[in-house]
PDB file of N, CA and C in Angstrom:
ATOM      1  N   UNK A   1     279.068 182.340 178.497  1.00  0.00           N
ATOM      2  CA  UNK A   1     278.184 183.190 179.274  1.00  0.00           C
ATOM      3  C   UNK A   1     276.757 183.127 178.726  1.00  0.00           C
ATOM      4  N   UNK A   2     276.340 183.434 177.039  1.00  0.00           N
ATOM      5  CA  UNK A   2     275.245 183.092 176.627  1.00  0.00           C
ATOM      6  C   UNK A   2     274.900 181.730 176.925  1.00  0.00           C
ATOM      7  N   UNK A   3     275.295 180.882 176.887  1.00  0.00           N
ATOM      8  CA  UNK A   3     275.099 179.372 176.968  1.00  0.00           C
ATOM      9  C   UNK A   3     274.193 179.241 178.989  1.00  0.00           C
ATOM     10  N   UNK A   4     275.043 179.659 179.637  1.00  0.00           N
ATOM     11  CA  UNK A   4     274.684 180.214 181.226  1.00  0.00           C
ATOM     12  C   UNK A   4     273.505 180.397 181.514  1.00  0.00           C
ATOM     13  N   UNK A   5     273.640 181.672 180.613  1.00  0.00           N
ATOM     14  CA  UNK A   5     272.177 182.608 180.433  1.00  0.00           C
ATOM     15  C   UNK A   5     270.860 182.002 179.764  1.00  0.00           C
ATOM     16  N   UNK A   6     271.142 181.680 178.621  1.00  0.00           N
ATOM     17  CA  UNK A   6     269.833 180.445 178.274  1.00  0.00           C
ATOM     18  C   UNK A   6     269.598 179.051 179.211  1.00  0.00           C
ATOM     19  N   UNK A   7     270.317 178.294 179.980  1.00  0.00           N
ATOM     20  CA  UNK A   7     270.520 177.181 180.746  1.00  0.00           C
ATOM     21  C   UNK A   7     269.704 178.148 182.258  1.00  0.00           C
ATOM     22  N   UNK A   8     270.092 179.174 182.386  1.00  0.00           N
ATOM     23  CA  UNK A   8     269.332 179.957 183.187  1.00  0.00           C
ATOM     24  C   UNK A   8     267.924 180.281 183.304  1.00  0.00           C
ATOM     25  N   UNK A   9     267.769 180.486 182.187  1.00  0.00           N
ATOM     26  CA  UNK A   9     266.211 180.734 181.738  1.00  0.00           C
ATOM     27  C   UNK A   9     265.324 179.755 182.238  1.00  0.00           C
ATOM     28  N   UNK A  10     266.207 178.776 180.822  1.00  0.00           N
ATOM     29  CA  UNK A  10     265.284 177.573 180.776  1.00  0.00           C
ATOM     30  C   UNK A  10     264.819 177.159 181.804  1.00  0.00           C
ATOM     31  N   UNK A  11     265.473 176.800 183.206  1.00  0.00           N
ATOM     32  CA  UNK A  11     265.535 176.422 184.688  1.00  0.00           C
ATOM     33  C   UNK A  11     264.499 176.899 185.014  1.00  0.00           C
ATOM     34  N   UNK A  12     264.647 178.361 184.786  1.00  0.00           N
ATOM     35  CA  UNK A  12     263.859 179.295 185.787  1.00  0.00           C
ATOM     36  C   UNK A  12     262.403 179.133 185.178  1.00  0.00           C
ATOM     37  N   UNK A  13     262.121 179.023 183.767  1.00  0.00           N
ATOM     38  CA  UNK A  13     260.726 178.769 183.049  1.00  0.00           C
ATOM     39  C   UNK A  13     260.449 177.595 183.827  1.00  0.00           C
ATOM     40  N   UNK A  14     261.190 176.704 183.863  1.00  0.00           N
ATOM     41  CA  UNK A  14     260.844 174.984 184.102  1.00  0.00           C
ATOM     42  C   UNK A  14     259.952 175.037 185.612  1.00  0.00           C
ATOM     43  N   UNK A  15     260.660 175.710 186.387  1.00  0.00           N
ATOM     44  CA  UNK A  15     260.460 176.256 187.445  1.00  0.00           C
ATOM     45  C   UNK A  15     259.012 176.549 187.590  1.00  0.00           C
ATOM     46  N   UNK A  16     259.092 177.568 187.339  1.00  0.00           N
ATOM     47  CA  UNK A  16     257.917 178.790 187.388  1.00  0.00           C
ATOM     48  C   UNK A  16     256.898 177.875 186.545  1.00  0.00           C
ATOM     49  N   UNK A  17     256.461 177.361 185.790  1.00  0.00           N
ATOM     50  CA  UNK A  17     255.545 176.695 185.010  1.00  0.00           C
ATOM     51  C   UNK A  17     255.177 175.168 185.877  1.00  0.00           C
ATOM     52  N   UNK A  18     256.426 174.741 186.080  1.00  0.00           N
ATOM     53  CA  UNK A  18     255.732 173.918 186.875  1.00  0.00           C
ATOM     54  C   UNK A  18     254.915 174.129 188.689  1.00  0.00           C
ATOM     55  N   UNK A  19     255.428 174.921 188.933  1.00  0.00           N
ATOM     56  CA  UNK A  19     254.937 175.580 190.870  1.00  0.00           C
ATOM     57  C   UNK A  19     253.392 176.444 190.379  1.00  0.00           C
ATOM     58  N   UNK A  20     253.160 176.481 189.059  1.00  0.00           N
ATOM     59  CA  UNK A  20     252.155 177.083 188.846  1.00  0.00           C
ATOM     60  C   UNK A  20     250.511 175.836 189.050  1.00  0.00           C
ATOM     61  N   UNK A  21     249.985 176.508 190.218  1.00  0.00           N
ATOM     62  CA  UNK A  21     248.678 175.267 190.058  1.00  0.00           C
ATOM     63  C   UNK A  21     247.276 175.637 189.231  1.00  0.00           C
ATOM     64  N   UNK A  22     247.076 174.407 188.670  1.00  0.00           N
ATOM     65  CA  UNK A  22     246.011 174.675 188.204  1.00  0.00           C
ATOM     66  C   UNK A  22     244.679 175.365 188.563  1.00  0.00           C
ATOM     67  N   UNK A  23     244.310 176.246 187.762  1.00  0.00           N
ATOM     68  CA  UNK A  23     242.473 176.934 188.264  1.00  0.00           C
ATOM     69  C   UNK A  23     241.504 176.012 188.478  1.00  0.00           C
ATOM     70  N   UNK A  24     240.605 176.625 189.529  1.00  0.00           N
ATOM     71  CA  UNK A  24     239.566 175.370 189.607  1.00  0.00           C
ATOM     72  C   UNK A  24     238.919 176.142 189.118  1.00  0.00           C
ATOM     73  N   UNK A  25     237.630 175.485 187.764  1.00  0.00           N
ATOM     74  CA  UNK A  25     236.852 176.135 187.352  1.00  0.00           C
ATOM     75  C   UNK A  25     235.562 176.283 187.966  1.00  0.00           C
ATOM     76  N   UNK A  26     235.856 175.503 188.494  1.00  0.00           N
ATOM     77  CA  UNK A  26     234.640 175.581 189.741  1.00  0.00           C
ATOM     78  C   UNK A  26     234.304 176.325 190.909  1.00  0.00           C
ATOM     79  N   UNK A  27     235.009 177.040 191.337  1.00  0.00           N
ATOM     80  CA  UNK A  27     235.924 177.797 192.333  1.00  0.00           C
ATOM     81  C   UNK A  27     234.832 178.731 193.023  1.00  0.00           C
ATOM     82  N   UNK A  28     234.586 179.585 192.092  1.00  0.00           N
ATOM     83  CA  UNK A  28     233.393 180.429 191.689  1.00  0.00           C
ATOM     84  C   UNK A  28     232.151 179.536 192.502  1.00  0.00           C
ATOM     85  N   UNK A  29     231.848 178.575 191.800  1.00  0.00           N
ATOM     86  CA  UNK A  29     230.532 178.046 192.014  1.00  0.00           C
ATOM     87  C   UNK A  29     230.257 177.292 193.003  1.00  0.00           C
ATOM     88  N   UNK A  30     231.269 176.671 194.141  1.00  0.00           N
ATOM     89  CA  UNK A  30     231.561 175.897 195.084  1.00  0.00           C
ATOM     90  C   UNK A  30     231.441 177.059 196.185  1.00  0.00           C
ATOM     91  N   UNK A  31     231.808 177.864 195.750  1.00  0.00           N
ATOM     92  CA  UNK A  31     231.830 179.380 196.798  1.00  0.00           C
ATOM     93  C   UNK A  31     230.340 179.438 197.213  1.00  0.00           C
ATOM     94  N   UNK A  32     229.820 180.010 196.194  1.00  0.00           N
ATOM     95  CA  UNK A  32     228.116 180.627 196.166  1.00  0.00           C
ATOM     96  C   UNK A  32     227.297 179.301 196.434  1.00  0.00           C
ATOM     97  N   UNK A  33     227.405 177.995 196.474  1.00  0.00           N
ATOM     98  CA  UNK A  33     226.888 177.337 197.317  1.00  0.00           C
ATOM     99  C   UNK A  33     227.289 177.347 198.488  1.00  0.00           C
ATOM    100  N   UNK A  34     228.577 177.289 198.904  1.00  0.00           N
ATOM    101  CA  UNK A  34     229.115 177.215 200.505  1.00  0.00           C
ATOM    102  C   UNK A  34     228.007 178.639 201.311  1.00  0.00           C
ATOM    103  N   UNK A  35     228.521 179.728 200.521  1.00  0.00           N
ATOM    104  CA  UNK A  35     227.926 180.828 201.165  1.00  0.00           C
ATOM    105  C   UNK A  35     226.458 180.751 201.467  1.00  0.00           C
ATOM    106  N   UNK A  36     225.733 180.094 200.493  1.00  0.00           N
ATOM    107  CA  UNK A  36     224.363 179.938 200.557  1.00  0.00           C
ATOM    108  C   UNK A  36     223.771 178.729 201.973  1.00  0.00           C
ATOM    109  N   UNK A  37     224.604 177.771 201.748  1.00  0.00           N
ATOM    110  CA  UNK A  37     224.523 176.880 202.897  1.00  0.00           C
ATOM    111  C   UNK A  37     224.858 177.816 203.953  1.00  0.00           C
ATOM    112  N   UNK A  38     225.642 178.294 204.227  1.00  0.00           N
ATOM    113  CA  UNK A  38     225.885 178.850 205.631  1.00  0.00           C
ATOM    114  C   UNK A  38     224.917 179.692 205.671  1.00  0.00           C
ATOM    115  N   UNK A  39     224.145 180.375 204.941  1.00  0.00           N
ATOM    116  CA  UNK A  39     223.490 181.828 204.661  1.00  0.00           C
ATOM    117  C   UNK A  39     222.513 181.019 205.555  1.00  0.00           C
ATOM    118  N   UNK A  40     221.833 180.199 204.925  1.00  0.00           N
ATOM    119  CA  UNK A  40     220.927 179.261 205.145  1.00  0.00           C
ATOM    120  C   UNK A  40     220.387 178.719 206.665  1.00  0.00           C
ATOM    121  N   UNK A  41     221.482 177.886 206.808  1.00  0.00           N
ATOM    122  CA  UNK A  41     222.011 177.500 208.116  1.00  0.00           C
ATOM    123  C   UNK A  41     221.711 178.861 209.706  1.00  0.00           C
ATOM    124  N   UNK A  42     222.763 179.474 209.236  1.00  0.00           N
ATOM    125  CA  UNK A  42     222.839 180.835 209.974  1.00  0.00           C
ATOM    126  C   UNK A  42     220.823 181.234 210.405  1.00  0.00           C
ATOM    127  N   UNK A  43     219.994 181.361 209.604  1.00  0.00           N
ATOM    128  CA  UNK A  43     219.236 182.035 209.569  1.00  0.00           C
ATOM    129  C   UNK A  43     218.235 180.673 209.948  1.00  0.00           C
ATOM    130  N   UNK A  44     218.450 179.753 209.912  1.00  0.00           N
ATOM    131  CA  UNK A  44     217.379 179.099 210.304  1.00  0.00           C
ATOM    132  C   UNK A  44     217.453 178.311 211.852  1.00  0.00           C
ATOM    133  N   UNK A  45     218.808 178.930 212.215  1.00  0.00           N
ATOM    134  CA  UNK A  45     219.146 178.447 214.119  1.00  0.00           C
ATOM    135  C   UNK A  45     218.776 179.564 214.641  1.00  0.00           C
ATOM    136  N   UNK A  46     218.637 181.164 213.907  1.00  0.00           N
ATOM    137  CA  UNK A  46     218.308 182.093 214.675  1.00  0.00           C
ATOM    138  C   UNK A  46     216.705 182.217 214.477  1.00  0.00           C
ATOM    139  N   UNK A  47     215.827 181.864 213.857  1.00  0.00           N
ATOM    140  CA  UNK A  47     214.280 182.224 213.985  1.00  0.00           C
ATOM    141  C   UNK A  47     213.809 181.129 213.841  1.00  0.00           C
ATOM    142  N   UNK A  48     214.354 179.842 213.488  1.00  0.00           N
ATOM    143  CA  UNK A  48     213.389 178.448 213.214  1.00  0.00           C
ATOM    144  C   UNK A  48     212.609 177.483 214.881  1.00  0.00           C
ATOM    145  N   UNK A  49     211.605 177.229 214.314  1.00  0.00           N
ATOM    146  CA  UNK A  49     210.405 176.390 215.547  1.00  0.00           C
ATOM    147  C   UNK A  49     210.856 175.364 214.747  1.00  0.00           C
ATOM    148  N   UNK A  50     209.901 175.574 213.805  1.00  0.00           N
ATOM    149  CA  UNK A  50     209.483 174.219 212.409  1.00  0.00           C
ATOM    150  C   UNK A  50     211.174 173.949 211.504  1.00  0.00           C
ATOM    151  N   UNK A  51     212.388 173.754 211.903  1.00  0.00           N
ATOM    152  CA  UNK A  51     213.482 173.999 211.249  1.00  0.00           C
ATOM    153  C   UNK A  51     213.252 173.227 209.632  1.00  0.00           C
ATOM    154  N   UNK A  52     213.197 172.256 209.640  1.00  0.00           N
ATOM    155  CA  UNK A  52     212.955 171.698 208.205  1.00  0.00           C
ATOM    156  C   UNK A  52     211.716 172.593 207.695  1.00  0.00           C
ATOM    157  N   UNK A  53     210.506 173.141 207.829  1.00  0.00           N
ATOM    158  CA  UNK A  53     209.547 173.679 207.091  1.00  0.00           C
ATOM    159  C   UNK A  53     210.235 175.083 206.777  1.00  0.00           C
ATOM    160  N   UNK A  54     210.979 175.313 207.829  1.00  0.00           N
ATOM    161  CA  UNK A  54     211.912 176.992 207.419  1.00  0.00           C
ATOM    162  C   UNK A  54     212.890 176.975 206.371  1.00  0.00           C
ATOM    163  N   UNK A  55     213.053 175.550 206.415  1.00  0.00           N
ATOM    164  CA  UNK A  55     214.542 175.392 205.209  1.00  0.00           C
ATOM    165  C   UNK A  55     213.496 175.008 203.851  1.00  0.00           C
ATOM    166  N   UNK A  56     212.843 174.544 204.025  1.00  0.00           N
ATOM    167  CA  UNK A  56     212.221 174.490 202.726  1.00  0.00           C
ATOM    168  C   UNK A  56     211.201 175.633 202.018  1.00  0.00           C
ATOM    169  N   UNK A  57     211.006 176.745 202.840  1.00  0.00           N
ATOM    170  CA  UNK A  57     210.243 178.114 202.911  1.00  0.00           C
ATOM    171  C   UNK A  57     211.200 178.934 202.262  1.00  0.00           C
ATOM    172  N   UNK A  58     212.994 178.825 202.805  1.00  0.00           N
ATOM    173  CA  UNK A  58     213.546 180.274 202.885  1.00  0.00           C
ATOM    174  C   UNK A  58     214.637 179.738 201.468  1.00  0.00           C
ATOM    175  N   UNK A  59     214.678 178.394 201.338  1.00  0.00           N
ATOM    176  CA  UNK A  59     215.872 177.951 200.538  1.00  0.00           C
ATOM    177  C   UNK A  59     215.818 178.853 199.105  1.00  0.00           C
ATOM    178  N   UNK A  60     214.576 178.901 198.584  1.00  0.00           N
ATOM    179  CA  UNK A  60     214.582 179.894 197.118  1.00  0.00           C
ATOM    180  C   UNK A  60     215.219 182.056 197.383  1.00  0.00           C
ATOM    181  N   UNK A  61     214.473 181.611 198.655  1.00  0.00           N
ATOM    182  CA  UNK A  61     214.799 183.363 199.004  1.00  0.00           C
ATOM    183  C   UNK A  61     216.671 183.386 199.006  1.00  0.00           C
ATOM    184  N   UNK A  62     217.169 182.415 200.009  1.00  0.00           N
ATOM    185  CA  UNK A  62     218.546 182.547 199.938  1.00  0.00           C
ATOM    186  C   UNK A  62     219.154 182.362 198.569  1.00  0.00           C
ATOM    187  N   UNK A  63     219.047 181.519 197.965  1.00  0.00           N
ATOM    188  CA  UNK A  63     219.477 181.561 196.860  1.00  0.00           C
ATOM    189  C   UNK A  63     219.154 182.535 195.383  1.00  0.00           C
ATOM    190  N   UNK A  64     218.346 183.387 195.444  1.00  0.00           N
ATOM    191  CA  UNK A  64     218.111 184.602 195.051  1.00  0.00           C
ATOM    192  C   UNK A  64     218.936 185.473 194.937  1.00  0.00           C
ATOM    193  N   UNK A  65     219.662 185.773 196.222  1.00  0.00           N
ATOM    194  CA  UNK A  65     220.696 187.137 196.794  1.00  0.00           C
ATOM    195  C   UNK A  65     221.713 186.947 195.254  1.00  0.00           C
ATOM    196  N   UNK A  66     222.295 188.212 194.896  1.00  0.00           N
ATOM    197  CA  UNK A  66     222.736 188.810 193.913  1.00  0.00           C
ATOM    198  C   UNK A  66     223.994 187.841 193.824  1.00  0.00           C
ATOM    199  N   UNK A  67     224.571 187.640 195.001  1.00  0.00           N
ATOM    200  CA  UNK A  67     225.932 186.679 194.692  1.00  0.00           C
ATOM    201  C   UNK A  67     225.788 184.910 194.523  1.00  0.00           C
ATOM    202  N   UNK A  68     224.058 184.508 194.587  1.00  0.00           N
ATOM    203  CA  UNK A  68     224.071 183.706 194.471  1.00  0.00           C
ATOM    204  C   UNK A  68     223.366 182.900 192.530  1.00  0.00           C
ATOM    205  N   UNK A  69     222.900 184.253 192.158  1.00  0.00           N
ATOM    206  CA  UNK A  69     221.943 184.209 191.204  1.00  0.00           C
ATOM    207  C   UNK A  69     222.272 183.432 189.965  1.00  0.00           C
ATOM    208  N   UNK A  70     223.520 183.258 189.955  1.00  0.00           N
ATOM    209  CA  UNK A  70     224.388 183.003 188.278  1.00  0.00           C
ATOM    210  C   UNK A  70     223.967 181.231 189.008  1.00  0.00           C
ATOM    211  N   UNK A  71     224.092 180.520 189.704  1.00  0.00           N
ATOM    212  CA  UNK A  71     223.830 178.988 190.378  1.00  0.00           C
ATOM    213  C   UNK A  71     222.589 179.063 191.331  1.00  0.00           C
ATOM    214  N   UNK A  72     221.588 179.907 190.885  1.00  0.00           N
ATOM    215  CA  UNK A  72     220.450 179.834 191.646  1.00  0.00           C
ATOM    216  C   UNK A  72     219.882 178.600 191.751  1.00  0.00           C
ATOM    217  N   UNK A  73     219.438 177.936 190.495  1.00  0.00           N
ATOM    218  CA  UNK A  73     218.293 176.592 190.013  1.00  0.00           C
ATOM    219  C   UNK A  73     219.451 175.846 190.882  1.00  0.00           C
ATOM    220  N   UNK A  74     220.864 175.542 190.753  1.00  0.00           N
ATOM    221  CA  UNK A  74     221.484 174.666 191.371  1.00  0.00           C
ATOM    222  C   UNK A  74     221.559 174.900 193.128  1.00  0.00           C
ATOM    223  N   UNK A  75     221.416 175.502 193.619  1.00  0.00           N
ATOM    224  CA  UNK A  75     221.470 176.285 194.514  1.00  0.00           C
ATOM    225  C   UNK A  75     220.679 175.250 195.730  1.00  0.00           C
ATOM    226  N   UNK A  76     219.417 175.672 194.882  1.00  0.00           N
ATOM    227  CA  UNK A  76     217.843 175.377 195.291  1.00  0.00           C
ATOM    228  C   UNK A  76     217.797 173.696 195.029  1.00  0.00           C
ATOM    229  N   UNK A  77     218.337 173.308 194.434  1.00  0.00           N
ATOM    230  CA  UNK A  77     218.748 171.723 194.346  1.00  0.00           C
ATOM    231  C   UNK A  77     219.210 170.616 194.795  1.00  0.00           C
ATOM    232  N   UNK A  78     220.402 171.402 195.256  1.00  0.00           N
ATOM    233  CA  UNK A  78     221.518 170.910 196.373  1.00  0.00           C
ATOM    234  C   UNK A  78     221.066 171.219 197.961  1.00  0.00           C
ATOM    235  N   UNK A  79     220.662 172.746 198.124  1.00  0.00           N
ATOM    236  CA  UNK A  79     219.945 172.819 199.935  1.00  0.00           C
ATOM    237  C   UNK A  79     219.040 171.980 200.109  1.00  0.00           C
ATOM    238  N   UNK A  80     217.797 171.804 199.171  1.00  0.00           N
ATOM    239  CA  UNK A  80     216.709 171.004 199.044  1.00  0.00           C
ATOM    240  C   UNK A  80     216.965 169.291 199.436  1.00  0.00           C
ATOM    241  N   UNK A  81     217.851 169.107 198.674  1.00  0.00           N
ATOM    242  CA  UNK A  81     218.316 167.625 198.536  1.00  0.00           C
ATOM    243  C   UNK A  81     218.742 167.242 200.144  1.00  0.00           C
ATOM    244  N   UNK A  82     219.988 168.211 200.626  1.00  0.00           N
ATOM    245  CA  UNK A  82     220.177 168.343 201.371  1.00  0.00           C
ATOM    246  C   UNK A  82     219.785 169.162 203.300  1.00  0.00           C
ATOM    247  N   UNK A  83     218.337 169.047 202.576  1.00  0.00           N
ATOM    248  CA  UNK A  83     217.341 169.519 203.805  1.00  0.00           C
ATOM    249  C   UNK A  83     217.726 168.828 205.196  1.00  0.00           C
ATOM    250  N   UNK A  84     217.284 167.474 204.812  1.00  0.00           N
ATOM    251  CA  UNK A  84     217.044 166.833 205.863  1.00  0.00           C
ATOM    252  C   UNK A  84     218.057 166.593 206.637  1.00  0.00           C
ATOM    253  N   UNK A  85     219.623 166.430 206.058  1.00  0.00           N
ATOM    254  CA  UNK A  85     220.915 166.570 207.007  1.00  0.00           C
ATOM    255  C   UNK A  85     221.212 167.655 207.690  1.00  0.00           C
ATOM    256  N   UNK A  86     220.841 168.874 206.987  1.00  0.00           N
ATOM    257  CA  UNK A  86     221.198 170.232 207.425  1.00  0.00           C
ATOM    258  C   UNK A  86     219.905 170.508 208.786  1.00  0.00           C
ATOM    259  N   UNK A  87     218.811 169.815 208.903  1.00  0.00           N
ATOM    260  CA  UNK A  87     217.992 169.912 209.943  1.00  0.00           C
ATOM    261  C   UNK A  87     218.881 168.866 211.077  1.00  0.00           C
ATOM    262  N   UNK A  88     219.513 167.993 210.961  1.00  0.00           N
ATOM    263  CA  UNK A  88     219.991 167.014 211.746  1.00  0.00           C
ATOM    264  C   UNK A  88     220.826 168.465 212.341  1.00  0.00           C
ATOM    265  N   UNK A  89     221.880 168.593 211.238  1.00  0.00           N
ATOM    266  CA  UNK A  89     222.935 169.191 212.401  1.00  0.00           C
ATOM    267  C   UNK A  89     222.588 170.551 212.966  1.00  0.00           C
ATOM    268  N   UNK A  90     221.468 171.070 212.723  1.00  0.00           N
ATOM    269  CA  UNK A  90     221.312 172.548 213.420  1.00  0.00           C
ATOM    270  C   UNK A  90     220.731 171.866 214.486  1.00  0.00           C
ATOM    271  N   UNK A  91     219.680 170.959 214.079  1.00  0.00           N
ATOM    272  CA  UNK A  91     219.203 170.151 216.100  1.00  0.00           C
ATOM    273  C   UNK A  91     220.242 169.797 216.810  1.00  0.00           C
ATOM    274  N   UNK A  92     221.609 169.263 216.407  1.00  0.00           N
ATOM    275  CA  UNK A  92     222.635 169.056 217.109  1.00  0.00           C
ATOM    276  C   UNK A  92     223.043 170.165 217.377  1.00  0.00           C
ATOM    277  N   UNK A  93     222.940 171.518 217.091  1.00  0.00           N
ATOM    278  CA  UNK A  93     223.675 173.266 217.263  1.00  0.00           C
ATOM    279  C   UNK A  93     225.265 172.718 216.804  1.00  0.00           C
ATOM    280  N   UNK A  94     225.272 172.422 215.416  1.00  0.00           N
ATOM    281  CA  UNK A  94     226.703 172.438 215.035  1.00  0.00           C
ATOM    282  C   UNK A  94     226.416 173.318 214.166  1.00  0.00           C
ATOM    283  N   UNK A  95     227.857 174.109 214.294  1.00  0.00           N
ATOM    284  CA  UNK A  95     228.096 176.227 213.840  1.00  0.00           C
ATOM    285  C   UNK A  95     227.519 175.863 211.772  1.00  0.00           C
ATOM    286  N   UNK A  96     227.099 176.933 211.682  1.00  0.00           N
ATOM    287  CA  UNK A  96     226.817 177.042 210.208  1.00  0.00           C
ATOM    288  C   UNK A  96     227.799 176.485 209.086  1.00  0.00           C
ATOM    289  N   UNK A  97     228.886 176.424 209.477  1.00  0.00           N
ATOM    290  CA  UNK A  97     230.120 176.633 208.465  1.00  0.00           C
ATOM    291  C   UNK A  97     230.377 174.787 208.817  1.00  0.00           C
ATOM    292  N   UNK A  98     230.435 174.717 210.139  1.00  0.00           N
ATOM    293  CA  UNK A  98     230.914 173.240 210.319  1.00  0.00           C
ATOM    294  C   UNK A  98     229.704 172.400 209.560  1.00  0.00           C
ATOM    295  N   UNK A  99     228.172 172.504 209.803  1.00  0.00           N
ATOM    296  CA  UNK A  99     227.160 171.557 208.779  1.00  0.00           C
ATOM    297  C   UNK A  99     227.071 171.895 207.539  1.00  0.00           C
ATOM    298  N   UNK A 100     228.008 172.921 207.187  1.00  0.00           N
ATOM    299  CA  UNK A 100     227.727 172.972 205.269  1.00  0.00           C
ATOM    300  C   UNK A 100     229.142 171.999 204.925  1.00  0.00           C
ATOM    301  N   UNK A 101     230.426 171.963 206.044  1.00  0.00           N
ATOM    302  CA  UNK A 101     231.293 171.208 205.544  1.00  0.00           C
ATOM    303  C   UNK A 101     231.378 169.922 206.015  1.00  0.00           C
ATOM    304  N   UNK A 102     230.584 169.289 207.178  1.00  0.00           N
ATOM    305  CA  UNK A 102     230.193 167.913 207.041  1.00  0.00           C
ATOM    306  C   UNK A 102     229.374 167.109 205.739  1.00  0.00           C
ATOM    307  N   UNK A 103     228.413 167.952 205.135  1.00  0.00           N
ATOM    308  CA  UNK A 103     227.727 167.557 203.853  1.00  0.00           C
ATOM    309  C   UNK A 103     228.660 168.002 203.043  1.00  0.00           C
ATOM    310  N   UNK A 104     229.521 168.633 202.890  1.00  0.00           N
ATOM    311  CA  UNK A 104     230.585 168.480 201.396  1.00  0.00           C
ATOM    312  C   UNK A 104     230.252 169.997 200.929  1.00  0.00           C
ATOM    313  N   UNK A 105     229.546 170.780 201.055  1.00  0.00           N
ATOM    314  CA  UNK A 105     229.155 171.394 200.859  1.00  0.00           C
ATOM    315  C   UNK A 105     230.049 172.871 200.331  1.00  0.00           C
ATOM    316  N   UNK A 106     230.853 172.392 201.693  1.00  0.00           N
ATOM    317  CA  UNK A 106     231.878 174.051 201.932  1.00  0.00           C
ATOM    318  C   UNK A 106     233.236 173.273 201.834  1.00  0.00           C
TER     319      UNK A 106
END
């Protein structure tokens, strides 16, 4: 019965340790860019003429906001870099969430 009971365990550890997935440490920081791209996005199909001069005006302000602050400098790096695609797809009117995850973004 002890013999059962440890052969039991063991299984069940083997189990449970392996179905366990790894953390992304990144997780966190892949977020607060996604959010920022969309933030971004969002706000520059609703008031932009000049869309690229608006993304390069508002990109420091978005990345400011309190949930973005800990990856700000990176923030401002990556929208920047990524100006000129993110002007492509808002002239095409593709949704905020869909042009931050065509650039990799989200």
């Amino acid at each position: 019965m002890k013999l059962f009971v440890c052969l039991f365990l063991i299984a069940f550890l083997a189990l449970t340790s392996a179905t366990d997935a790894p953390k992304d440490p990144f997780g966190p920081f892949r977020k607060a860019v996604c959010n920022a791209c969309v933030d971004l996005v969002t706000k520059a199909e609703a008031g932009a003429v000049n869309v690229a001069k608006w993304i390069k005006d508002h990109t420091q302000e978005v990345c400011n906001r309190p949930a973005h602050i800990l990856v700000k400098q990176v923030c401002e790096l990556i929208l920047t870099d990524f100006s000129v695609d993110l002007e492509k797809l808002i002239e095409k009117e593709t949704s905020p969430k869909e042009a931050c995850e065509a650039i990799k973004l989200c």
